[in-house]
N, C-alpha and C. Protein backbone atom coordinates (compact mmCIF):
# COMPACT_ATOMS: atom_id res chain seq x y z
N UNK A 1 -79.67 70.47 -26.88
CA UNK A 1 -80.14 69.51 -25.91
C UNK A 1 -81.00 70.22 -24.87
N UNK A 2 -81.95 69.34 -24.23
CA UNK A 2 -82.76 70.08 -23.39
C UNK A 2 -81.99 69.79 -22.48
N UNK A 3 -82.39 71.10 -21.25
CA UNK A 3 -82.07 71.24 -19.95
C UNK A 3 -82.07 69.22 -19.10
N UNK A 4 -83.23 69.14 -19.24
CA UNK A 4 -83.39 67.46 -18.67
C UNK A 4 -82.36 66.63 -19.52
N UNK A 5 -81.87 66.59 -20.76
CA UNK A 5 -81.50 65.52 -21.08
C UNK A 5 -79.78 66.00 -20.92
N UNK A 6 -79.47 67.42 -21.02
CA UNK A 6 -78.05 67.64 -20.70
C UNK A 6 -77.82 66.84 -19.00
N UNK A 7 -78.77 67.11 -17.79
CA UNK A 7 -78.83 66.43 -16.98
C UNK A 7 -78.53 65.34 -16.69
N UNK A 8 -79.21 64.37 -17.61
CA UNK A 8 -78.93 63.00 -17.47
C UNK A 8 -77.54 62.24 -18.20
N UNK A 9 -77.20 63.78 -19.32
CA UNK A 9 -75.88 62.80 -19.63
C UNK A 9 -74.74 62.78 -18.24
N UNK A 10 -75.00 64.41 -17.84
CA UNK A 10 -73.75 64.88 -16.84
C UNK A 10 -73.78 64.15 -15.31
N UNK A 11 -74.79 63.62 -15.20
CA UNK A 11 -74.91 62.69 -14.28
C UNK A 11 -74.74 61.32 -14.36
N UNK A 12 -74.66 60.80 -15.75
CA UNK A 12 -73.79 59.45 -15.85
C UNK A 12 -72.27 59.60 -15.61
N UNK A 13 -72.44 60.88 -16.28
CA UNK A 13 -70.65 61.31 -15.85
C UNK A 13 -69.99 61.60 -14.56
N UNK A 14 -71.14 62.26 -13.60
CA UNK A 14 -70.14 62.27 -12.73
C UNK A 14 -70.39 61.06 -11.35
N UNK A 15 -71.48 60.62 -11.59
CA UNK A 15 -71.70 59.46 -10.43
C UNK A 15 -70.97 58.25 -11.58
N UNK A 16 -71.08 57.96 -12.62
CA UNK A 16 -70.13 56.42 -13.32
C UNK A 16 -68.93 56.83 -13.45
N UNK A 17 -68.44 58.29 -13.56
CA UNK A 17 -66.84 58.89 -14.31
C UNK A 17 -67.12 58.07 -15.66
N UNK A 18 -68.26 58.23 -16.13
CA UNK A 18 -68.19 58.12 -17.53
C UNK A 18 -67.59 58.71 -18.57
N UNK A 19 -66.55 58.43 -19.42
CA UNK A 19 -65.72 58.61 -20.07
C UNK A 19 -66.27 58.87 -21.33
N UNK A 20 -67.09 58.03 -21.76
CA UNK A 20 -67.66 57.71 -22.87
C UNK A 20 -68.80 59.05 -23.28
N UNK A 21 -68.79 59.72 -22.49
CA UNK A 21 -69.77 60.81 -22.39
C UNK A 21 -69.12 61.96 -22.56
N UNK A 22 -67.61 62.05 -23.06
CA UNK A 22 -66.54 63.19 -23.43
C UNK A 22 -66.89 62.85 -24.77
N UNK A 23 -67.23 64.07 -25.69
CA UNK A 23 -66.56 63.84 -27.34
C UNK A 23 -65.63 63.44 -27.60
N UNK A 24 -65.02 62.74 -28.62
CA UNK A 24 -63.97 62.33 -28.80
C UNK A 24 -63.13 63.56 -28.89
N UNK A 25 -63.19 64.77 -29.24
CA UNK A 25 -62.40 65.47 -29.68
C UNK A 25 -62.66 66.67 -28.47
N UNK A 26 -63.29 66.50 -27.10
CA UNK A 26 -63.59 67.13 -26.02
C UNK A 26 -61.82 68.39 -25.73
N UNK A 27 -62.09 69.06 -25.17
CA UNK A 27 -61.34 70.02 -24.62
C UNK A 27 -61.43 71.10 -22.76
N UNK A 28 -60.92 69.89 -22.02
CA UNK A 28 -60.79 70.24 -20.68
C UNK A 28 -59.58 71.25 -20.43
N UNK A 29 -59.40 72.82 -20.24
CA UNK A 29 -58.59 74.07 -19.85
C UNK A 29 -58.76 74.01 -18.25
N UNK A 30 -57.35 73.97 -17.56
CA UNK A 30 -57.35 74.57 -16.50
C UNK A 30 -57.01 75.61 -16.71
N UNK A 31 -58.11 76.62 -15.90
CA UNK A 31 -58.10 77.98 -16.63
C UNK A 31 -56.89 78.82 -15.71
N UNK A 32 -56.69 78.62 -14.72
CA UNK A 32 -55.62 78.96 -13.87
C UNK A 32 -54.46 78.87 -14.44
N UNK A 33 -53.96 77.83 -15.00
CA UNK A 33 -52.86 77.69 -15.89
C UNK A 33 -52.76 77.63 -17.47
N UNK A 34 -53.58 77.40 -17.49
CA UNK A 34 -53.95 77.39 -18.89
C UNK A 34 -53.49 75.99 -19.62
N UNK A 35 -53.48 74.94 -19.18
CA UNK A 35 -53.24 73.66 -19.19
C UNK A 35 -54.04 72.98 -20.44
N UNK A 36 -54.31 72.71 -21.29
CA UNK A 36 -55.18 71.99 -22.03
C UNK A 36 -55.16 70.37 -22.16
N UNK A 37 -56.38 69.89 -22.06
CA UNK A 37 -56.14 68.18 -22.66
C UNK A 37 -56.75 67.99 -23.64
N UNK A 38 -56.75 67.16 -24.72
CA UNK A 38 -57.64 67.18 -26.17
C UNK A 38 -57.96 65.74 -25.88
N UNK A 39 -59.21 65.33 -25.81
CA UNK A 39 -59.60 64.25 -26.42
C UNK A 39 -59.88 63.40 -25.01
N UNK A 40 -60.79 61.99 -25.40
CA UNK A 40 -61.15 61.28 -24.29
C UNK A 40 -59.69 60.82 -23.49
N UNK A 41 -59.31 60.02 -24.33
CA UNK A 41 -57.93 59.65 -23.74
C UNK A 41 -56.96 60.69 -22.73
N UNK A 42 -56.73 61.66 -23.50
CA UNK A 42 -55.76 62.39 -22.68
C UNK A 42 -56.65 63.40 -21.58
N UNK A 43 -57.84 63.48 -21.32
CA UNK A 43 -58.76 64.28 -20.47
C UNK A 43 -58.55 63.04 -19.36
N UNK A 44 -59.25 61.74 -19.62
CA UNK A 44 -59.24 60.52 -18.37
C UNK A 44 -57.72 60.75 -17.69
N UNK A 45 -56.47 60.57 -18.24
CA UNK A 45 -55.17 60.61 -17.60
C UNK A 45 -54.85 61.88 -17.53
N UNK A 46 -55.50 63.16 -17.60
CA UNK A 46 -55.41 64.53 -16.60
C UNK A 46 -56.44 63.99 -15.30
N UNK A 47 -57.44 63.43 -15.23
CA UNK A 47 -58.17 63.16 -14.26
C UNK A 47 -57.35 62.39 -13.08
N UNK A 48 -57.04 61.07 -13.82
CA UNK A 48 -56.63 60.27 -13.09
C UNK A 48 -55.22 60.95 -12.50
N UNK A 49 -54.09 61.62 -13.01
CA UNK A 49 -53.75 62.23 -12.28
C UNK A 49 -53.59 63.45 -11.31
N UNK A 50 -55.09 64.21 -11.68
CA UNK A 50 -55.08 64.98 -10.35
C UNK A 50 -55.84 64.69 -9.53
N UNK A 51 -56.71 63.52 -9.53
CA UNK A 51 -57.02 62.73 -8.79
C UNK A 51 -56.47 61.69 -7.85
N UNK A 52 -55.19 61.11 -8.43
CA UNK A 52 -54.63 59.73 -8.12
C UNK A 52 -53.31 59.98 -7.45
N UNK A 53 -52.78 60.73 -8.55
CA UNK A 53 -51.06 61.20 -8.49
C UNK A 53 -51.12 62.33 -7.68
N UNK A 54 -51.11 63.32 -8.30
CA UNK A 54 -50.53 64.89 -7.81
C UNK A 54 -51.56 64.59 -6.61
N UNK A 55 -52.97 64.33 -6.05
CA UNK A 55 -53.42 64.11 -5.31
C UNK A 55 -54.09 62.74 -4.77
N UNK A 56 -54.71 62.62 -3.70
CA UNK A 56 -55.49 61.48 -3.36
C UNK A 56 -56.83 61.87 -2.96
N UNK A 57 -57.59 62.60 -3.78
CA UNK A 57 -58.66 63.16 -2.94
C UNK A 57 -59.90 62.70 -3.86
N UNK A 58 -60.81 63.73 -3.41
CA UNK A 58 -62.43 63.32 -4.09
C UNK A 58 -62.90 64.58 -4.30
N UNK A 59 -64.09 64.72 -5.02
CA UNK A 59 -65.13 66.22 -5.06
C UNK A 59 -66.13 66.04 -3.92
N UNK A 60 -66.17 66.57 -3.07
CA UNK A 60 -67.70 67.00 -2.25
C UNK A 60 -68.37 68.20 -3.15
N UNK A 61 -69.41 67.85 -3.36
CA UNK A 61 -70.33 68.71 -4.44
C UNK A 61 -71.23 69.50 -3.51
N UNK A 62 -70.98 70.57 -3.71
CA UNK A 62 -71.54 71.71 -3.03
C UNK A 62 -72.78 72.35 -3.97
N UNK A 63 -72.53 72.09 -5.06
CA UNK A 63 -74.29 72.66 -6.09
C UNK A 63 -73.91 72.36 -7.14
N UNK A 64 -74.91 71.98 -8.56
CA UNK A 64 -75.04 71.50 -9.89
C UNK A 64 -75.61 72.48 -10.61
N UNK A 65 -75.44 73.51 -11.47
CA UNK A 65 -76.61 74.09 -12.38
C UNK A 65 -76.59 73.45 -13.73
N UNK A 66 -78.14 73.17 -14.46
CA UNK A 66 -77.80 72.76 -15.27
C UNK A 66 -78.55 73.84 -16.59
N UNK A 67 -78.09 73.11 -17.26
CA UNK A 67 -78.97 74.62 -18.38
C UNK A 67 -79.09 73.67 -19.47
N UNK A 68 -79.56 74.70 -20.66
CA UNK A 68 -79.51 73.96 -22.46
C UNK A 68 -78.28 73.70 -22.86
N UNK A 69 -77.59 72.39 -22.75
CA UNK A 69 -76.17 72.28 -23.51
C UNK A 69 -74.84 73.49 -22.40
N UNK A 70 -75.48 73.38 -21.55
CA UNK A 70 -74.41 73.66 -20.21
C UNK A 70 -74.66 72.69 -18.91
N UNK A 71 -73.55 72.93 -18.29
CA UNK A 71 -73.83 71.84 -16.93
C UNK A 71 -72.80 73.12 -15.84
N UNK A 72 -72.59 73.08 -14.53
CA UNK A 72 -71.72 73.83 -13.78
C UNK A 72 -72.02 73.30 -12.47
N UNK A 73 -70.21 72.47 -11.84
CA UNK A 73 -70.24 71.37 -11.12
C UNK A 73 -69.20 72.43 -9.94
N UNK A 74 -70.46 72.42 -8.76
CA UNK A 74 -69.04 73.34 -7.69
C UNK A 74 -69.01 72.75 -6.89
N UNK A 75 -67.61 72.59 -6.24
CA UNK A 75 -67.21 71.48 -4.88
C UNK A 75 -65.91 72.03 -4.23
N UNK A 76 -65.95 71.31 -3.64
CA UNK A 76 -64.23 71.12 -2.26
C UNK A 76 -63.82 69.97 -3.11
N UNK A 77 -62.38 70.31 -3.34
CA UNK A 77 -61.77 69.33 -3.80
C UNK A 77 -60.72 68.90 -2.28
N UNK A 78 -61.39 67.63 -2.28
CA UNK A 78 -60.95 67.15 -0.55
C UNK A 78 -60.10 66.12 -0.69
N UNK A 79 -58.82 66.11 0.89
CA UNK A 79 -58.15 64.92 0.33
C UNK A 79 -56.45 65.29 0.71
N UNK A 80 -55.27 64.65 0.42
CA UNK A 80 -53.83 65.18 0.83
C UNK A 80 -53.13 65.20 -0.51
N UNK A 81 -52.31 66.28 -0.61
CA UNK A 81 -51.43 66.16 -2.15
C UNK A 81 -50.29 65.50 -1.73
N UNK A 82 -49.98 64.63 -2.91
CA UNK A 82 -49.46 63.96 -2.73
C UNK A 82 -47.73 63.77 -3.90
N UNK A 83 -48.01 65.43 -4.50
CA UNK A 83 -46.69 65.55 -5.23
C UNK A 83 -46.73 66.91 -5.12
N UNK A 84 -45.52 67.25 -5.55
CA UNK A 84 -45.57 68.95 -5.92
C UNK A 84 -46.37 69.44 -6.94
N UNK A 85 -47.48 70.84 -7.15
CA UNK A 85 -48.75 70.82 -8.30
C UNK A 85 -48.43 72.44 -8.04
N UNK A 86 -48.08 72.93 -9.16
CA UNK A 86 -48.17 74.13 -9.57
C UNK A 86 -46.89 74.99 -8.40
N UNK A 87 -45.88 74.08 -8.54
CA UNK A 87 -44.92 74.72 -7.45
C UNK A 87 -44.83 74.69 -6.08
N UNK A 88 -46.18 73.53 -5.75
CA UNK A 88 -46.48 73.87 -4.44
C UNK A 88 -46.28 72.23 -3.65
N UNK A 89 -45.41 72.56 -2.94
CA UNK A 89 -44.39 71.50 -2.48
C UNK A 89 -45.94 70.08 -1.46
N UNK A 90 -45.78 69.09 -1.36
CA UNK A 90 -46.77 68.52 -1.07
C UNK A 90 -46.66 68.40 1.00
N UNK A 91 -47.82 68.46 1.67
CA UNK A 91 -47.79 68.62 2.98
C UNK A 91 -49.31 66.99 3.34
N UNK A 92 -48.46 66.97 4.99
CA UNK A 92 -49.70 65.11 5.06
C UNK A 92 -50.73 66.31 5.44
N UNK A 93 -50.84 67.33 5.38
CA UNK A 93 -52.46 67.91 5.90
C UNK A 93 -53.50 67.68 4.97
N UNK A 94 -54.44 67.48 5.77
CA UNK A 94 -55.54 67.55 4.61
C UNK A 94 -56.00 68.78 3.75
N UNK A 95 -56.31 68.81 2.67
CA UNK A 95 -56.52 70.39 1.71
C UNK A 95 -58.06 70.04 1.43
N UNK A 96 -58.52 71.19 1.77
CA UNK A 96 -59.78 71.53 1.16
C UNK A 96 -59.70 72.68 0.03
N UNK A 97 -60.08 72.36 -1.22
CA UNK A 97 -59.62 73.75 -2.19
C UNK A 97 -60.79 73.70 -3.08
N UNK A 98 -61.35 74.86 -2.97
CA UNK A 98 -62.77 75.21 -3.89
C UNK A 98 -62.19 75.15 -5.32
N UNK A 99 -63.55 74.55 -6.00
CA UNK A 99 -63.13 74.26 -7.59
C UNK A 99 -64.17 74.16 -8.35
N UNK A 100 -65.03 75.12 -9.32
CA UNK A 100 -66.10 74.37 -10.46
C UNK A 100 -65.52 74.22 -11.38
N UNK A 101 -66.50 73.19 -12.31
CA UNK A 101 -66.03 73.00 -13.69
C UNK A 101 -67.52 73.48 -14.53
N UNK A 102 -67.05 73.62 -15.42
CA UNK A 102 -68.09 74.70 -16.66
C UNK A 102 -67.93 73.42 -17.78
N UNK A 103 -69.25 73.09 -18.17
CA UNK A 103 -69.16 72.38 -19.04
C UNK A 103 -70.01 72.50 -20.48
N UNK A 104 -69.38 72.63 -21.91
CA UNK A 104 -70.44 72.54 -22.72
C UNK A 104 -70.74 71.36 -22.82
N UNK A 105 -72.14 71.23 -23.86
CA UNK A 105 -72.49 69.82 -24.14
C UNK A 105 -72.69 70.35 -25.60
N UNK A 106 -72.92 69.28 -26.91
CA UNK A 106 -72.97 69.15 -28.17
C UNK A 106 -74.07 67.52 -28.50
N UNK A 107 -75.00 67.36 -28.88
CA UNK A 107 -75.15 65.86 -29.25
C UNK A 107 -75.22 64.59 -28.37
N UNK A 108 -75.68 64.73 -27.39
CA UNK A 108 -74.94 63.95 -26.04
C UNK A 108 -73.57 63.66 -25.23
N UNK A 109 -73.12 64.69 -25.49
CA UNK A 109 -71.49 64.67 -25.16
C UNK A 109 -70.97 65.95 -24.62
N UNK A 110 -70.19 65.73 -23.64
CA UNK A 110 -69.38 66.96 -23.46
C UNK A 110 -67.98 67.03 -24.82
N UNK A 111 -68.47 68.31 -24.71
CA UNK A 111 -67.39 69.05 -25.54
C UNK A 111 -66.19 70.11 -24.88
N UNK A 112 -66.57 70.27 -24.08
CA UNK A 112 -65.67 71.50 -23.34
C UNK A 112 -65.81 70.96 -21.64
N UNK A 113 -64.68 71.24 -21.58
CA UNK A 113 -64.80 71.58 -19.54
C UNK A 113 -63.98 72.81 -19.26
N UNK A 114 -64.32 74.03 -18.57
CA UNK A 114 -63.60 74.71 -18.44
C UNK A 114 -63.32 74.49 -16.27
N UNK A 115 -62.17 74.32 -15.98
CA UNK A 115 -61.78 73.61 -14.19
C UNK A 115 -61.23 75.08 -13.98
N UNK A 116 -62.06 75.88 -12.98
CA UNK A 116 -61.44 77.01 -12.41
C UNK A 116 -61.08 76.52 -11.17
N UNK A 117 -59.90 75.69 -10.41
CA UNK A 117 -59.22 75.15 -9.68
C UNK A 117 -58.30 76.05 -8.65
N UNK A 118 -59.00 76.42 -7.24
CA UNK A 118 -58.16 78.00 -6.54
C UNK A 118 -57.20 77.16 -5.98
N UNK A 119 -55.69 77.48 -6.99
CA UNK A 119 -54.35 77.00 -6.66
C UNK A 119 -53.97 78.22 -5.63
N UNK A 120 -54.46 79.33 -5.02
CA UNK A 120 -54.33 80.20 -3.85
C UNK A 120 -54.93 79.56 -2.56
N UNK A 121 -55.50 78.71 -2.77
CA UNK A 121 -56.10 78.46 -1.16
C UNK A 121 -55.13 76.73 -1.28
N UNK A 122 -54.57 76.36 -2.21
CA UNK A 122 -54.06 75.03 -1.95
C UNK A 122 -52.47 75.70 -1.10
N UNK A 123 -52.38 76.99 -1.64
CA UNK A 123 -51.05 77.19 -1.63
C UNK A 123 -50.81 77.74 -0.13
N UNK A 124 -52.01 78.68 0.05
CA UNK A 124 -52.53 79.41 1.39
C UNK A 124 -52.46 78.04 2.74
N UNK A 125 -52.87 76.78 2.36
CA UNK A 125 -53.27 75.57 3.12
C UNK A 125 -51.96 75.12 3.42
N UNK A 126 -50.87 75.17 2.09
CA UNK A 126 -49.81 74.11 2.27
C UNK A 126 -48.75 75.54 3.07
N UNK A 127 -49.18 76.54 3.38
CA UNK A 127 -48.22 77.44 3.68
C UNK A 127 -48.28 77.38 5.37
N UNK A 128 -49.89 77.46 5.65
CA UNK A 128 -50.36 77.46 7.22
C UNK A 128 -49.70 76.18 7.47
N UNK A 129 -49.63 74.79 7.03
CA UNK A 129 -49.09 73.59 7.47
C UNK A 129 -47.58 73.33 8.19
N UNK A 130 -46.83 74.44 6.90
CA UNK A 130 -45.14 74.91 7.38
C UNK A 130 -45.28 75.69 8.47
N UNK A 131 -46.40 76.74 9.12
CA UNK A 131 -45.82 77.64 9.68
C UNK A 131 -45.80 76.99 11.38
């Protein structure tokens, strides 16, 4: 895929949360844990819950690179947790926690997301909140 047209898929995706724009057989790794989801279905309900559940927050997008059949999405993941996530007990402060995602593309579709997600600065945030 060209640089322009990987563009335009990854931007239906992330301004619609187009779903339909995961391969069916896509593979999202939190690389921190090593977490895997396979497939459209089970990638949307990892979203929706670290979006919804374990948190209530949003991405502020801090820069986009895009390339041939790559995309790379960096932001503040902004917002209050709202369960315990990776051991780390939930606080009403607000968390700001740096996060890109690495994405291949294949055919018009993502195929891969790799979420390097810094569970040290969520943990660093929810620690300053106790002290």
């Amino acid at each position: 895929m060209s640089p322009e047209r990987t563009r335009e898929v990854m931007m239906q995706y992330w301004e619609f949360h187009d779903l339909n724009k995961l391969d069916e057989n896509a593979i999202f790794t939190v690389m921190d844990t090593g977490y895997e989801a396979r497939g459209r279905e089970a990638i949307g309900q990892m979203l929706h819950y670290f979006y919804h559940e374990a948190f209530e927050a949003q991405a502020e997008l801090k820069d986009i690179l895009i390339a041939e059949d790559q995309a790379c999405f960096e932001a503040e993941f902004v917002g209050r947790q709202l369960s315990e996530f990776a051991g780390i007990a939930p606080t009403s402060k607000e968390i700001r926690v740096p996060f890109c995602v690495v994405y291949d593309l294949a055919h018009d579709q993502i195929t891969r997301g790799r979420i390097y997600f810094e569970t040290g600065a969520l943990h660093q945030q929810s620690s300053c909140a106790h002290a």
